[in-house]
Protein backbone atom coordinates (compact mmCIF):
# COMPACT_ATOMS: atom_id res chain seq x y z
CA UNK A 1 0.00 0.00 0.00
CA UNK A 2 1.04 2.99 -0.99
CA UNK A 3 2.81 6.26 1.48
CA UNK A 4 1.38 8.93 -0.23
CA UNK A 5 -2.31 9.16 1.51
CA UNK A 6 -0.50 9.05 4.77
CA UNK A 7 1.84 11.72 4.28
CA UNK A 8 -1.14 14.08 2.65
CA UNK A 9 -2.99 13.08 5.65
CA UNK A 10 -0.23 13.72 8.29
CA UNK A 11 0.60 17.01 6.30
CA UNK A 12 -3.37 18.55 6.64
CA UNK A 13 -3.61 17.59 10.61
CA UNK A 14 -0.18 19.24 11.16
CA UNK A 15 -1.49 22.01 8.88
CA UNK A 16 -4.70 21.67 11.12
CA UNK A 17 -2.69 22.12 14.54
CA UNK A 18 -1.18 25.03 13.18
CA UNK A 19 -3.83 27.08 11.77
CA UNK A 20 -5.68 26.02 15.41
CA UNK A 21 -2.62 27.06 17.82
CA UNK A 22 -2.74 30.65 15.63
CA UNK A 23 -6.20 31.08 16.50
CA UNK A 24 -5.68 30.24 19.99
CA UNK A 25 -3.02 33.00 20.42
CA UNK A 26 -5.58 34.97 18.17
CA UNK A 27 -8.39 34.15 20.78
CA UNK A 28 -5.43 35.30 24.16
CA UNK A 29 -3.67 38.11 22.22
CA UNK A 30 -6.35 39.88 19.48
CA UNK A 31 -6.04 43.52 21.21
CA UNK A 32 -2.83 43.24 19.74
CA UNK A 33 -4.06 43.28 15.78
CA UNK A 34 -7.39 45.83 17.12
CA UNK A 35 -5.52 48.15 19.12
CA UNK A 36 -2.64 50.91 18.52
CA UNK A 37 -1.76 52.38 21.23
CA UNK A 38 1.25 54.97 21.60
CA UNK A 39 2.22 55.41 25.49
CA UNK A 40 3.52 58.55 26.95
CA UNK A 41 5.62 58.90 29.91
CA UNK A 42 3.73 59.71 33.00
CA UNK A 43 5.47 62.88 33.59
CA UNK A 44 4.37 64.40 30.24
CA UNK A 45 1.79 67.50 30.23
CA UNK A 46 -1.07 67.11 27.84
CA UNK A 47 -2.70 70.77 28.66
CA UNK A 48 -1.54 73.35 26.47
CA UNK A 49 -3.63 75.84 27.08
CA UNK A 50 -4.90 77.37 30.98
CA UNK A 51 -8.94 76.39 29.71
CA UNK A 52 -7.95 72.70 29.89
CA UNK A 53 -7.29 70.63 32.65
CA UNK A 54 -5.95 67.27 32.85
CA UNK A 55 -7.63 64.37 34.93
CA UNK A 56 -6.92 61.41 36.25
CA UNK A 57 -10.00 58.54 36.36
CA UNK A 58 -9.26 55.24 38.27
CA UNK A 59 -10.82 52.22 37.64
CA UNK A 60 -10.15 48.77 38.55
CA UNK A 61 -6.95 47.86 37.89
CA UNK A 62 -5.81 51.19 35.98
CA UNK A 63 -5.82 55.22 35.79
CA UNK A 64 -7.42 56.64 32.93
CA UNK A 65 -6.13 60.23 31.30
CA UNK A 66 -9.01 62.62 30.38
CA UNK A 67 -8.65 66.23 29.26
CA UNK A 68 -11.41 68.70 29.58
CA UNK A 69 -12.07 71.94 27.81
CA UNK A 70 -14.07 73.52 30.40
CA UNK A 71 -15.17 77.44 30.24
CA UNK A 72 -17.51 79.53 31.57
CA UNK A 73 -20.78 79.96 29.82
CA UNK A 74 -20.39 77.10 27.73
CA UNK A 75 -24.03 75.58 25.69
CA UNK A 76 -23.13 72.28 26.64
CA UNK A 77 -20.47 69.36 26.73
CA UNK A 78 -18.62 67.44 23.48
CA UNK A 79 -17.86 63.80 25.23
CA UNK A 80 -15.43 62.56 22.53
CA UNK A 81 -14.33 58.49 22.11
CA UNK A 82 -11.66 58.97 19.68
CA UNK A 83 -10.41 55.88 17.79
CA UNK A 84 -8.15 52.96 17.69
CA UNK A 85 -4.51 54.04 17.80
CA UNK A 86 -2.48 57.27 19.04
CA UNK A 87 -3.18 59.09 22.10
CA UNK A 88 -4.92 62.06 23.66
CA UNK A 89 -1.93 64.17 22.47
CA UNK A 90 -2.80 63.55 18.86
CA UNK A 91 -6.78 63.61 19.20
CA UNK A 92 -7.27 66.29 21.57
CA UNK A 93 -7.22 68.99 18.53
CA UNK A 94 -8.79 71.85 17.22
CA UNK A 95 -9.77 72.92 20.37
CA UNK A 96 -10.65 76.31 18.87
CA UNK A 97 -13.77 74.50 16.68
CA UNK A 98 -15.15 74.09 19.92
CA UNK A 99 -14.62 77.48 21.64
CA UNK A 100 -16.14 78.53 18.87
CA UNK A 101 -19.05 76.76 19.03
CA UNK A 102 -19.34 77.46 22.74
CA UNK A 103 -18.85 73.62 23.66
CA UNK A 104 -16.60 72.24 26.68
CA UNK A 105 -14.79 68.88 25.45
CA UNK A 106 -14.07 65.99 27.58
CA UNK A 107 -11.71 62.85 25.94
CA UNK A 108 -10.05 59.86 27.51
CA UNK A 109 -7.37 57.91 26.56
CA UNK A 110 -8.23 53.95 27.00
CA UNK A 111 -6.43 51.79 28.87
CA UNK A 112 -2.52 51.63 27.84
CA UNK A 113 -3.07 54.88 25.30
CA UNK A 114 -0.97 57.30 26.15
CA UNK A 115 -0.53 58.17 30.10
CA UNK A 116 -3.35 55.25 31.07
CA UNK A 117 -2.11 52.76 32.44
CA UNK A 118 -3.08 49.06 32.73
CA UNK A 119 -4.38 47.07 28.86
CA UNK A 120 -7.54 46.70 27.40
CA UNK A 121 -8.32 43.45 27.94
CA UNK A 122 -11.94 42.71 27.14
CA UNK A 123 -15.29 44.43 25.42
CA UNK A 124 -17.19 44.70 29.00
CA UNK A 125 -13.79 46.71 30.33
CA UNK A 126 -13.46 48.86 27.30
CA UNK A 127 -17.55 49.88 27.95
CA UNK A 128 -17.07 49.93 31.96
CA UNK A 129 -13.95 52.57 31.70
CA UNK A 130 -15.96 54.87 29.18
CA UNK A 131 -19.08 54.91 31.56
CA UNK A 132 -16.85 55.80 34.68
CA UNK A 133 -15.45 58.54 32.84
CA UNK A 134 -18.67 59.53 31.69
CA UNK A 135 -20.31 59.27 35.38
CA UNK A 136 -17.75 61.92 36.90
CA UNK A 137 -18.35 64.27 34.04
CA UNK A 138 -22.22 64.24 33.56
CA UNK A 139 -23.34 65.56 36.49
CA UNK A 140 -21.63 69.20 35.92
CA UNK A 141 -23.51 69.68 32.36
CA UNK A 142 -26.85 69.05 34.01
CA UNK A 143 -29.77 71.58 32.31
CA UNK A 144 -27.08 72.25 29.28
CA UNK A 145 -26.52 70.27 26.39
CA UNK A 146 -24.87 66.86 25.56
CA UNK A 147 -23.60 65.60 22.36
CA UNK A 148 -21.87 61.90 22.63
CA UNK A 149 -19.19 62.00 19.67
CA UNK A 150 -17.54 58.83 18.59
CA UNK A 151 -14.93 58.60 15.98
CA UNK A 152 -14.04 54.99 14.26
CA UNK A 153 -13.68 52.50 16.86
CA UNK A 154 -15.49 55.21 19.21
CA UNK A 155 -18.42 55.07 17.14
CA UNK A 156 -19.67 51.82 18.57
CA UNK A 157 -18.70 52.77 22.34
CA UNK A 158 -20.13 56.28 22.10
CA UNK A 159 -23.60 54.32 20.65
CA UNK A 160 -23.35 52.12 22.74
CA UNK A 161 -23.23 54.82 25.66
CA UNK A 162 -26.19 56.91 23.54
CA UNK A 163 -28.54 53.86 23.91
CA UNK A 164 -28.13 53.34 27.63
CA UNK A 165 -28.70 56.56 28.51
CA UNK A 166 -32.08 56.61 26.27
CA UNK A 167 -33.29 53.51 28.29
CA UNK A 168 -32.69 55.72 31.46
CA UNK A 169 -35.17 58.30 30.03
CA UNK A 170 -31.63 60.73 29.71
CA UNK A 171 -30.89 60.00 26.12
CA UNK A 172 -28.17 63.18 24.64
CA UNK A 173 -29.01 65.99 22.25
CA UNK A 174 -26.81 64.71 19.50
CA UNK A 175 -24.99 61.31 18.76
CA UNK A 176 -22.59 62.16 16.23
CA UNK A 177 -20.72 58.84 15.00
CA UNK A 178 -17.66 60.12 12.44
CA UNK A 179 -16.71 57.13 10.64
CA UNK A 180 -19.02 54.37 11.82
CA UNK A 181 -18.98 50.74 11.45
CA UNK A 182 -21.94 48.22 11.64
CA UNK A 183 -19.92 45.99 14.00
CA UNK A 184 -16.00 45.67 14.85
CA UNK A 185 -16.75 42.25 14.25
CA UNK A 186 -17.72 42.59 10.61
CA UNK A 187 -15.05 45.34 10.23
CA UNK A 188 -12.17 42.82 11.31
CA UNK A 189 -14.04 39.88 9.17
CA UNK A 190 -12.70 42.26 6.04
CA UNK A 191 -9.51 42.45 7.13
CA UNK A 192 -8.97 38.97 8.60
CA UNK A 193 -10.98 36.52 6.61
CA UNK A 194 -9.39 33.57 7.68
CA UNK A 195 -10.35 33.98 11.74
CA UNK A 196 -13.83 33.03 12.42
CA UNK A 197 -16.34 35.83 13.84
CA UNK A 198 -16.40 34.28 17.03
CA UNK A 199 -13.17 34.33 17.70
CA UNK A 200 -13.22 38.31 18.18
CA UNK A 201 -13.95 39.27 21.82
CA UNK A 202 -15.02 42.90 20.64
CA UNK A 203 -18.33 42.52 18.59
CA UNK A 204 -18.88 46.71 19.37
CA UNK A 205 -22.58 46.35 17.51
CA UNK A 206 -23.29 49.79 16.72
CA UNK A 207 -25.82 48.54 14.44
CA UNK A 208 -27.57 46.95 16.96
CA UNK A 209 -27.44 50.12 19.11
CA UNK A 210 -28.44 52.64 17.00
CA UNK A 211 -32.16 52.10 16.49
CA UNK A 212 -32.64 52.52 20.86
CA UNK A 213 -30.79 55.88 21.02
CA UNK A 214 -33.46 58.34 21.42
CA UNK A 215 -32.83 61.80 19.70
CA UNK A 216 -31.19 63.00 16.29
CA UNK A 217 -28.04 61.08 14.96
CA UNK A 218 -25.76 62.43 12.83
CA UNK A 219 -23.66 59.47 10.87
CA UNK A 220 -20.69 61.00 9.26
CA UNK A 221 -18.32 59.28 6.62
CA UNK A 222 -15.32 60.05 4.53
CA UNK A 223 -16.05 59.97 0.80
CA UNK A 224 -12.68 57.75 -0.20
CA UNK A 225 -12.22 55.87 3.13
CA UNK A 226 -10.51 53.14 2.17
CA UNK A 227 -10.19 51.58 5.60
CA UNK A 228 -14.31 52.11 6.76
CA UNK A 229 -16.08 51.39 3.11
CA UNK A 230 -19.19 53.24 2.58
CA UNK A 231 -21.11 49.90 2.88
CA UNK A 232 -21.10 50.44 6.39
CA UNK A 233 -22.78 53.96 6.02
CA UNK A 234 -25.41 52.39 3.88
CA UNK A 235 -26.29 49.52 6.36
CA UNK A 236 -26.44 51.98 9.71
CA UNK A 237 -28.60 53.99 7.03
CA UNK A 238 -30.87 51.40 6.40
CA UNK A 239 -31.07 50.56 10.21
CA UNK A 240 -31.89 54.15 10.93
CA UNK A 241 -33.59 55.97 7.91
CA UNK A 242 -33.84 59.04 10.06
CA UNK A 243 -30.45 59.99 10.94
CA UNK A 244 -28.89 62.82 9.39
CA UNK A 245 -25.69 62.07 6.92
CA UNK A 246 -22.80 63.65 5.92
CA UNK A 247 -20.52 63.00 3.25
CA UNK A 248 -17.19 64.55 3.15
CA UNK A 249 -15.94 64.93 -0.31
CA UNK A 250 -11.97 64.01 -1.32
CA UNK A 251 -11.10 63.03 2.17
CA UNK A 252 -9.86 59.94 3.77
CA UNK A 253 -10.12 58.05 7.12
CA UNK A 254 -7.76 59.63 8.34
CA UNK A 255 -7.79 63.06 7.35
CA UNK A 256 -11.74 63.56 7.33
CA UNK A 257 -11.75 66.14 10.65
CA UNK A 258 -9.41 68.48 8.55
CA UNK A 259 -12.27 69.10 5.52
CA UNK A 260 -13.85 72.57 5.65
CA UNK A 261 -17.20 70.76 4.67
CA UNK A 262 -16.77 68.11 7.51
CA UNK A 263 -16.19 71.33 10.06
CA UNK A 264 -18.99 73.16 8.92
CA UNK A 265 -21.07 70.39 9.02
CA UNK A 266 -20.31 69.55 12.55
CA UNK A 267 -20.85 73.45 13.48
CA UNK A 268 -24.40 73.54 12.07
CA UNK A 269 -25.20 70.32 13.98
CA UNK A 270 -24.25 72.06 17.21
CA UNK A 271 -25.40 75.11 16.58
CA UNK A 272 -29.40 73.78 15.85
CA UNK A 273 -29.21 71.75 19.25
């Protein structure tokens, strides 16, 4: 009797145990292939300017950054989940936009971003840090108004957030979601084929979300985004036919908040609340 079958044989269950031991360490190490972050030493000042003031947030098992534009007189707050990689010194920008607009801004860095310590280890963490950062800030913008901003991986925590707080009969003025996905999941299925959907520990369903947020939704999305395809857009559109859209012409993922139509856009949203 021929060798042959055996080898083939022997050669697919070794081929087997491999492609199974990567998804294990796919399954124990994913935040790795989700998550960017760039760390900053401890020591390093993030406020550059006397109307913002840098916070510290513990939670279990680490110490969230947060900066906060906070002036006098201001309409209302800007709580902003910014996205997958960097750090609060890269996202907390054009500050001036929301002067302007007479908004205080609030951001946190996530776990192992920039000055926060500890890792992101797990969906329910990720969601727990965001609402203890939200629970020390809420109560001073009582009476005023609240807009819940998410940007790319933000945009499924901040709907996330936006739905809860509807349920509690507090739901905000304005959900603004730049860049929005239907689910991480599906986003990392286009990227990563080969690993099965239930291997990801961060499903981040804004699709799911979005038709229990209560109030106007503004969905926001990059004309050439090559990273977020528009096919996302169209499905949160066809979940919610009733939230507002903008396009951004000849921008990019990446480069969408520097558009002059994406910026006056966002200033008409505030300005109607």
């Amino acid at each position: 009797m021929s060798k042959t079958p055996w080898i083939v044989l022997l050669l697919a269950l070794a081929a087997l145990a491999c492609y199974a031991l990567v998804l294990a360490l796919l399954w124990w190490r994913q935040e790795s292939l989700l998550f960017y972050p760039v760390p900053l030493p401890a020591e390093q000042r993030l406020a550059p300017a006397p109307d913002i003031q840098e916070h510290a947030v513990d939670v279990p098992g680490a110490r969230l950054s947060v900066l906060h534009l906070q002036r006098p007189g201001a309409r209302g707050l800007v709580f902003f989940l910014h996205g997958n990689a960097g750090n609060l010194q890269g996202w907390f920008s054009n500050t001036d936009f929301y002067r302007e607009a007479g908004y205080d801004l609030v951001m946190m860095d996530y776990r192992g971003f920039g000055k926060s310590t500890g890792r992101i280890a797990s969906a329910d963490q990720l969601r727990e840090d965001v609402r203890a950062v939200w629970t020390l800030v809420a109560p001073q913008y009582r009476g005023r108004k609240v807009v819940l901003y998410g940007r790319s991986l933000g945009t499924g925590l901040a709907a996330d957030l936006a739905e809860e707080l509807s349920a509690q009969g507090r739901p905000p003025d304005l959900t603004v979601l730049v860049s929005p996905y239907t689910s991480f999941r599906a986003l990392a299925a286009e990227f990563y084929p080969w690993v099965p959907g239930a291997l990801l520990r961060y499903p981040l369903e804004t699709e799911k979300h979005l038709p229990g947020i209560n109030g106007p939704v503004l969905l926001v999305h990059a004309e050439q985004d090559t990273l977020i395809r528009g096919h996302h857009l169209q499905r949160l559109q066809q979940v919610l036919p009733g939230a507002r859209v903008l396009l951004v012409p000849r921008a990019g993922h990446n480069d969408l908040h520097e558009s002059p139509v994406y910026r006056e856009g966002l200033r008409r949203a505030l300005g109607a609340l």
